[in-house]
Protein backbone atom coordinates (compact mmCIF):
# COMPACT_ATOMS: atom_id res chain seq x y z
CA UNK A 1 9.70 18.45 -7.33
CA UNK A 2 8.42 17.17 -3.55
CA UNK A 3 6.36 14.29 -3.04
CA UNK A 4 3.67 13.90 -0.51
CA UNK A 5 1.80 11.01 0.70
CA UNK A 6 -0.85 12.78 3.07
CA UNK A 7 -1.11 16.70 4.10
CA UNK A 8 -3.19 18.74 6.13
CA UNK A 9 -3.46 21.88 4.22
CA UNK A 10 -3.81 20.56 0.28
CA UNK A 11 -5.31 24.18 -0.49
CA UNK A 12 -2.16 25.66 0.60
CA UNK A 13 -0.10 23.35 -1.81
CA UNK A 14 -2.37 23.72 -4.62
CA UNK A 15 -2.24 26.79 -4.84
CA UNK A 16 1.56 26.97 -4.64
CA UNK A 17 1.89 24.43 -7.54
CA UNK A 18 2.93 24.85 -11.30
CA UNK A 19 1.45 21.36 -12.24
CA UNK A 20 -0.09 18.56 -9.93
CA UNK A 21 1.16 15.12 -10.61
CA UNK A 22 -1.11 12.29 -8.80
CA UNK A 23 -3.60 9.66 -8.98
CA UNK A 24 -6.79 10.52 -10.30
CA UNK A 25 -9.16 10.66 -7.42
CA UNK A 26 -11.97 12.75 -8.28
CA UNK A 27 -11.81 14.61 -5.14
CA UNK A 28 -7.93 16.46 -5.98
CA UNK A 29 -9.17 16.23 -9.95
CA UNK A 30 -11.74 18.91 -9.03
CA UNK A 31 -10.03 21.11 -6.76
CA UNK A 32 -6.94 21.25 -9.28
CA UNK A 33 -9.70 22.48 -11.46
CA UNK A 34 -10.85 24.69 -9.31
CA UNK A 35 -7.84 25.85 -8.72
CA UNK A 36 -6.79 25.95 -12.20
CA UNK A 37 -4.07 23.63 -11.87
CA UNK A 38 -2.68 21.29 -14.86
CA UNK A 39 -2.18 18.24 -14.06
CA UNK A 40 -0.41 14.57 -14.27
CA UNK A 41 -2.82 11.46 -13.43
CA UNK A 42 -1.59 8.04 -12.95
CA UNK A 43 -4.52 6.12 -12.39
CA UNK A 44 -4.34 3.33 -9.51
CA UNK A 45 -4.07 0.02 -11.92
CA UNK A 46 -7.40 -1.86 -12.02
CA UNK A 47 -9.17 0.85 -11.18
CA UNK A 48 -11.76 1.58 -13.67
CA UNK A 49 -13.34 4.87 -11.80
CA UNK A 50 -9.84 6.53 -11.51
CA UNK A 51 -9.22 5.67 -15.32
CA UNK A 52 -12.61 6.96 -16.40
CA UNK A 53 -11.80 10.15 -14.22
CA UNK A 54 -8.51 10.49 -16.04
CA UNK A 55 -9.69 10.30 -19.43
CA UNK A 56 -12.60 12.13 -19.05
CA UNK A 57 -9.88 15.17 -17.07
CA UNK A 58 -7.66 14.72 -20.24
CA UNK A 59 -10.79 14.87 -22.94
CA UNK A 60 -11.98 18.58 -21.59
CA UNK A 61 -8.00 19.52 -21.58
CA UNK A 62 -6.90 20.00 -18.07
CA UNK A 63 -4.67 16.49 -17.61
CA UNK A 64 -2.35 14.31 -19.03
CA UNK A 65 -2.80 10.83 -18.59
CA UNK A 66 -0.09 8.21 -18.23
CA UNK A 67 -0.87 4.29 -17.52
CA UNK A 68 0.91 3.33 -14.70
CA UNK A 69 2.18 0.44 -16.35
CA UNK A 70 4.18 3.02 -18.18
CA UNK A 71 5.27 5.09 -15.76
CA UNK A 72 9.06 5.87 -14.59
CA UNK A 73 10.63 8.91 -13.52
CA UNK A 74 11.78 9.99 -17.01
CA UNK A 75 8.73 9.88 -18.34
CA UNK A 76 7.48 13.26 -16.69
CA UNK A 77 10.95 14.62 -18.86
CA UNK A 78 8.94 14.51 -21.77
């Protein structure tokens, strides 16, 4: 696993990627679809446009969700 807080070539790493763990921006939701990229999204707390993206990315199938509330570094174990 790497972590990354900003990058210049996000294509590049997509594409590289087995599964995309992140907040769900709708901007990296849709190019992990487009890329056809699974993915992990921990919405930013209190933000009710990155939880509605989340959902609606886990409804059609292509995301997990976890509430960041929840969220520790075992959790991505299971």
């Amino acid at each position: 696993m790497k972590v990354y807080s900003w990058v210049k070539d996000l294509d590049s790493l997509l594409k590289a990627a087995d599964l995309v763990v992140c907040n769900s921006g709708l901007t990296l939701i849709n190019k992990c679809i487009a890329f056809g990229k699974k993915m992990v999204l921990i919405p930013i707390p209190l933000h009710g446009e990155q939880n509605a993206n989340a959902l609606r990315a886990e409804e059609v199938g292509v995301a997990r969700v976890i509430n960041p509330i929840e969220f520790n570094a075992h959790i991505l174990k299971t």
